[in-house]
C-alpha atoms as a PDB file:
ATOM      1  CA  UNK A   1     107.682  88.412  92.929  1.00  0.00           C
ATOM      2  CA  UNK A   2     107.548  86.348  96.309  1.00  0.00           C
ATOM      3  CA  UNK A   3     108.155  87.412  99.615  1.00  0.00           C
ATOM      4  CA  UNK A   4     109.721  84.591 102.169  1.00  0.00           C
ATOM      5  CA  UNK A   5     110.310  84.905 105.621  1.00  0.00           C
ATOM      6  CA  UNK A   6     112.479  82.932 108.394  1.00  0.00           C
ATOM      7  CA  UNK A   7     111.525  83.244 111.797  1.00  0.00           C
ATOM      8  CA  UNK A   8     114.469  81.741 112.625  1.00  0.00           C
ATOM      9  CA  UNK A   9     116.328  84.352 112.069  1.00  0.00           C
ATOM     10  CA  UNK A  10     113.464  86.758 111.515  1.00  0.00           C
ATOM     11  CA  UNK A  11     114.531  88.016 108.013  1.00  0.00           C
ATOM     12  CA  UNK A  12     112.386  88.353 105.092  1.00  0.00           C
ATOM     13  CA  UNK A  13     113.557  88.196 101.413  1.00  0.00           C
ATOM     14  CA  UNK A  14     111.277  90.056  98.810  1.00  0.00           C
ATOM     15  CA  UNK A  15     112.554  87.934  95.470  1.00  0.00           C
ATOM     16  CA  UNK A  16     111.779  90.539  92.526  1.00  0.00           C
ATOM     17  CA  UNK A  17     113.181  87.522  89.825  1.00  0.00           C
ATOM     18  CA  UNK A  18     115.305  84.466  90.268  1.00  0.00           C
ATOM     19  CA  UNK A  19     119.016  84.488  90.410  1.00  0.00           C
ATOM     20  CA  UNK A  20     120.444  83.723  87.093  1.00  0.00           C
ATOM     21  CA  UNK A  21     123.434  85.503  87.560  1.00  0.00           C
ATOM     22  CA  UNK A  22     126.185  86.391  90.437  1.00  0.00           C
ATOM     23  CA  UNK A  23     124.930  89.407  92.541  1.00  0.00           C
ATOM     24  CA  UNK A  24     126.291  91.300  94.754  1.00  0.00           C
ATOM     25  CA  UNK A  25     124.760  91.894  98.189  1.00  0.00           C
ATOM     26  CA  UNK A  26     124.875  95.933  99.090  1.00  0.00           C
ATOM     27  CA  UNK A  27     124.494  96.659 102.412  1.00  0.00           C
ATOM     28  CA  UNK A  28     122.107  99.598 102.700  1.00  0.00           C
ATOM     29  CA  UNK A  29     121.989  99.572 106.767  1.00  0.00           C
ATOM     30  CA  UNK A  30     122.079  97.443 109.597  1.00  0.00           C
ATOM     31  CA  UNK A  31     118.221  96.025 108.519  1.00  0.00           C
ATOM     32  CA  UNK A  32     118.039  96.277 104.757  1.00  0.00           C
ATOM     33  CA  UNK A  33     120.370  94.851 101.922  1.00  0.00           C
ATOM     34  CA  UNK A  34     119.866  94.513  98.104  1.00  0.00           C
ATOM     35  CA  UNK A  35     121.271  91.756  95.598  1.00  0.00           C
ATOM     36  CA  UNK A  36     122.145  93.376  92.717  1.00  0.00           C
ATOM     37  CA  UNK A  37     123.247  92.324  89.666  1.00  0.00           C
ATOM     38  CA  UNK A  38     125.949  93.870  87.562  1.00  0.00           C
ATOM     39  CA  UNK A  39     123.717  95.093  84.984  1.00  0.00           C
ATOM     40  CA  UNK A  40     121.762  96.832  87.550  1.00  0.00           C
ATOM     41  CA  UNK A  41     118.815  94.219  87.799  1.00  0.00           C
ATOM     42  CA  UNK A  42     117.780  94.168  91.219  1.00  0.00           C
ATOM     43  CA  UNK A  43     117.119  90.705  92.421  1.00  0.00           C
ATOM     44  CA  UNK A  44     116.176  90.511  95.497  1.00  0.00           C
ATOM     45  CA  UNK A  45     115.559  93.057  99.017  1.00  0.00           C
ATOM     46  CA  UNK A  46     116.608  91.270 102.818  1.00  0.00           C
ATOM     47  CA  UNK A  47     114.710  92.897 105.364  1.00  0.00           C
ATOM     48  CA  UNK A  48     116.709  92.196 109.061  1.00  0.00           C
ATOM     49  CA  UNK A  49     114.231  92.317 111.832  1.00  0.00           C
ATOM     50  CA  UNK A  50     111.488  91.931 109.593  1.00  0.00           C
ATOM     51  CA  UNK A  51     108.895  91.590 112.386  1.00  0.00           C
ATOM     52  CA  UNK A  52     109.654  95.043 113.222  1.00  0.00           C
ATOM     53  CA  UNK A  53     109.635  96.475 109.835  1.00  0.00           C
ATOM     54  CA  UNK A  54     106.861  94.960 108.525  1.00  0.00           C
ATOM     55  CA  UNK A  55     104.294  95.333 111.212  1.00  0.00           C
ATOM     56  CA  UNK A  56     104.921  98.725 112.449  1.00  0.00           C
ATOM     57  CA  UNK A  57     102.323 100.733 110.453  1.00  0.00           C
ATOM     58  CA  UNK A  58     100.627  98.947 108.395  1.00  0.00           C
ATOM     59  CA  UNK A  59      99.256  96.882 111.364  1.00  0.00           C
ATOM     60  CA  UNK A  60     100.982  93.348 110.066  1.00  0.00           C
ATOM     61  CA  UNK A  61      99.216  93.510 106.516  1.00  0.00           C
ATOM     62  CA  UNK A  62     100.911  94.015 103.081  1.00  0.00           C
ATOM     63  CA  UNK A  63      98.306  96.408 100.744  1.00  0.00           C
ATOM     64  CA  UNK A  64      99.138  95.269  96.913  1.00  0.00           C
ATOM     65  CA  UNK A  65      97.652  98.153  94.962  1.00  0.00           C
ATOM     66  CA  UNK A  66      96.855  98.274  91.000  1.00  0.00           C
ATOM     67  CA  UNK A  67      97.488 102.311  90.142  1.00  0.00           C
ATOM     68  CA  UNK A  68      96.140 101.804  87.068  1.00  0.00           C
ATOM     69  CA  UNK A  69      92.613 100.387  87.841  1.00  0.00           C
ATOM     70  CA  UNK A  70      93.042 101.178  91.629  1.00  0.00           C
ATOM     71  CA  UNK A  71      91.938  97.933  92.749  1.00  0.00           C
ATOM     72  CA  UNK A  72      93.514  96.847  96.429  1.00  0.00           C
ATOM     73  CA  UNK A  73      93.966  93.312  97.727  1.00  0.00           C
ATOM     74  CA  UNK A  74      94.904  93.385 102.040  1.00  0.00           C
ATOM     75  CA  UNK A  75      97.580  90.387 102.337  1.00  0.00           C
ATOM     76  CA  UNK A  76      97.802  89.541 106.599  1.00  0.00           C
ATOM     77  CA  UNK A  77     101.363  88.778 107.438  1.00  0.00           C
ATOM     78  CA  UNK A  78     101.472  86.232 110.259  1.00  0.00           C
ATOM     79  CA  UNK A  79     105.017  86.982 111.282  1.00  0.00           C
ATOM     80  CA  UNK A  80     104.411  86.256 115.571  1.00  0.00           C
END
């Protein structure tokens, strides 16, 4: 998985695998659309406006969290 992000256009991409086949982009709402494959892999997430998506809450940080072992790594997002 990577997550990009263009602050030229401040959109971020989360990339869940690499595009080996056509997708299609659904548009879920004005700041989120998925590329989907038609075998229902999901490829990738757009986030519109990321800066305001991603920093709201969780303070500008992305928590990756094991649920098996419940071990948590704090990833700071420098989006500004």
């Amino acid at each position: 998985m990577k997550l990009t992000y263009d602050p030229r256009y401040n959109i971020a991409y989360i990339r869940l695998h690499e595009k080996v086949t056509e997708v299609e982009t659904i548009k879920i709402s004005d700041e989120l659309n998925i590329d989907i494959a038609s075998d229902g892999t999901i490829y990738g997430i757009e986030l519109l406006n990321a800066n305001e998506q991603m920093q709201k809450e969780d303070k500008g940080k992305i928590l990756v969290i094991n649920e098996a072992t419940g071990e948590q790594v704090e990833v700071p997002l420098s989006l500004k």
